[in-house]
Protein backbone atom coordinates (compact mmCIF):
# COMPACT_ATOMS: atom_id res chain seq x y z
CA UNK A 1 0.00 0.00 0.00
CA UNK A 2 1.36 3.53 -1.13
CA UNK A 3 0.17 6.57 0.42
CA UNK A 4 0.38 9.48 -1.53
CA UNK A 5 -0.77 13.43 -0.05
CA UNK A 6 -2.60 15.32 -2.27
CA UNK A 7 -0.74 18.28 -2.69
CA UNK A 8 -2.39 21.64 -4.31
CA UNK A 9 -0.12 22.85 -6.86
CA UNK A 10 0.45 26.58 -7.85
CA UNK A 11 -0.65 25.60 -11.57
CA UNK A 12 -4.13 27.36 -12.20
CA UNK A 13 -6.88 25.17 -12.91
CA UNK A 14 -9.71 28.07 -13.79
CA UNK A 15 -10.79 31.07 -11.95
CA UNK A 16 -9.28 30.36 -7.72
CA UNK A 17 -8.73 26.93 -8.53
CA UNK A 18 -5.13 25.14 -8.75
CA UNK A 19 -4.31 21.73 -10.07
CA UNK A 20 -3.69 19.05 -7.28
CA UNK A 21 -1.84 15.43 -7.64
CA UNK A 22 -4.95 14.06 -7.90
CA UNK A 23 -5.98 15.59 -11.04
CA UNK A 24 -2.44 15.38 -12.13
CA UNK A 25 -2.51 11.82 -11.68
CA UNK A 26 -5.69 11.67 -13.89
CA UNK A 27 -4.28 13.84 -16.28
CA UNK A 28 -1.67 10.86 -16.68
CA UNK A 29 -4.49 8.64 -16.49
CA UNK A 30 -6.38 9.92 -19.53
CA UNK A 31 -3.52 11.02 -21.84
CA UNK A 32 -4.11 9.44 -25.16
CA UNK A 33 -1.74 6.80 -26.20
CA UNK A 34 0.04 5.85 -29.68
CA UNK A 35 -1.70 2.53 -29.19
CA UNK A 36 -5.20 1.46 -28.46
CA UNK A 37 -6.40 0.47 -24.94
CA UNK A 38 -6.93 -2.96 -23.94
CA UNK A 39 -10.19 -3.81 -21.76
CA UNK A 40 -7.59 -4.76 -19.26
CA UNK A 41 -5.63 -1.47 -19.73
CA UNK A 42 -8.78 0.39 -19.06
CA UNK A 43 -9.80 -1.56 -15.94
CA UNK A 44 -6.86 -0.96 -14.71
CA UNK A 45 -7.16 3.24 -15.19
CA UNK A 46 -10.71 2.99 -14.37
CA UNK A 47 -9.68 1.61 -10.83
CA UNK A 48 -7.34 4.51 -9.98
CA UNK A 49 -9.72 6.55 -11.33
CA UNK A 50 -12.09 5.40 -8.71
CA UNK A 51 -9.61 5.57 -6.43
CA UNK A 52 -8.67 9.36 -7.15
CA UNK A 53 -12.25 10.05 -7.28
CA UNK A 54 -12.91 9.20 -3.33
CA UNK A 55 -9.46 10.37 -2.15
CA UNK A 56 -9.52 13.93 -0.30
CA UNK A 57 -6.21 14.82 1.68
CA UNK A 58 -4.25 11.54 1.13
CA UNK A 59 -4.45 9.00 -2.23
CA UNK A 60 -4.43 5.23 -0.56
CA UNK A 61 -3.10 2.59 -3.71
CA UNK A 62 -2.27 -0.40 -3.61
CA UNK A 63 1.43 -1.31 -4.88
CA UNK A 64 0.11 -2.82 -8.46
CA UNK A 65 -2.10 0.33 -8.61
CA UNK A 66 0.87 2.94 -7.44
CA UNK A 67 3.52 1.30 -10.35
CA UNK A 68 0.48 1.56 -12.92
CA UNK A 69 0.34 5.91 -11.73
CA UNK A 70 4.18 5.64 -11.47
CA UNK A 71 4.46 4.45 -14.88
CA UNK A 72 1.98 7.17 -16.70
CA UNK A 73 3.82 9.76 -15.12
CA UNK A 74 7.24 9.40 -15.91
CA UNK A 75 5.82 8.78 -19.49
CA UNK A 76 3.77 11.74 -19.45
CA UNK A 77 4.64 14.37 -22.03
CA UNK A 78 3.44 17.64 -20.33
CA UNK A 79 2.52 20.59 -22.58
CA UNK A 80 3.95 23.72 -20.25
CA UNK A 81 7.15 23.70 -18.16
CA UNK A 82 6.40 24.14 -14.52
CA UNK A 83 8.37 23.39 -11.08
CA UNK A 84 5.32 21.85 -9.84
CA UNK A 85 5.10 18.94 -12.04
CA UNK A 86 9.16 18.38 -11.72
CA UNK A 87 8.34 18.39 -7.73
CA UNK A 88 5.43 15.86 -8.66
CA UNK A 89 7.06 13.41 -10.82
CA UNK A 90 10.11 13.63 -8.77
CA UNK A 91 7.54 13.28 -5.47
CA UNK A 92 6.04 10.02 -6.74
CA UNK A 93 9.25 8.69 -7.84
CA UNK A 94 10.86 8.71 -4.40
CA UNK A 95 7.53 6.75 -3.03
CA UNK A 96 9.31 4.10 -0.89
């Protein structure tokens, strides 16, 4: 079981809103890939998605579930350049 806290970012996310892991972590989730999804791919997402979707100061995953999030983020391509998603990456990378 991995804990993660989810942090609020500085990175606006509409009008007093900023981006927070979770909805980092779903933006991994949901970022198209160069191949189609498998029905086991998707359950898979869909789970953490679940997951993400009940979670409020702290993300609870189980190890299987935490490598899946691991892996989508360090695979991520992000579209702006911002120390918050360096800290994040970096953040769930040194998950022990």
């Amino acid at each position: 079981m991995k804990i993660i806290d989810n942090v609020t970012t500085t990175i606006p996310n509409g009008e007093d809103k900023f981006l927070d892991y979770t909805t980092l972590i779903s933006l991994c989730i949901n970022q198209q890939s160069e191949k189609w999804y498998t029905i086991d791919e998707m359950k898979k997402r869909i789970r953490i998605l679940d997951i993400l979707e009940k979670s409020d100061k702290k993300i609870e995953l189980e190890d299987a579930d935490f490598e899946k999030v691991k892996e989508l983020v360090n695979t991520m391509p992000w579209a702006v350049i911002k120390k918050d998603i360096v800290t994040f990456v970096e953040y769930i990378n040194n998950q022990k």
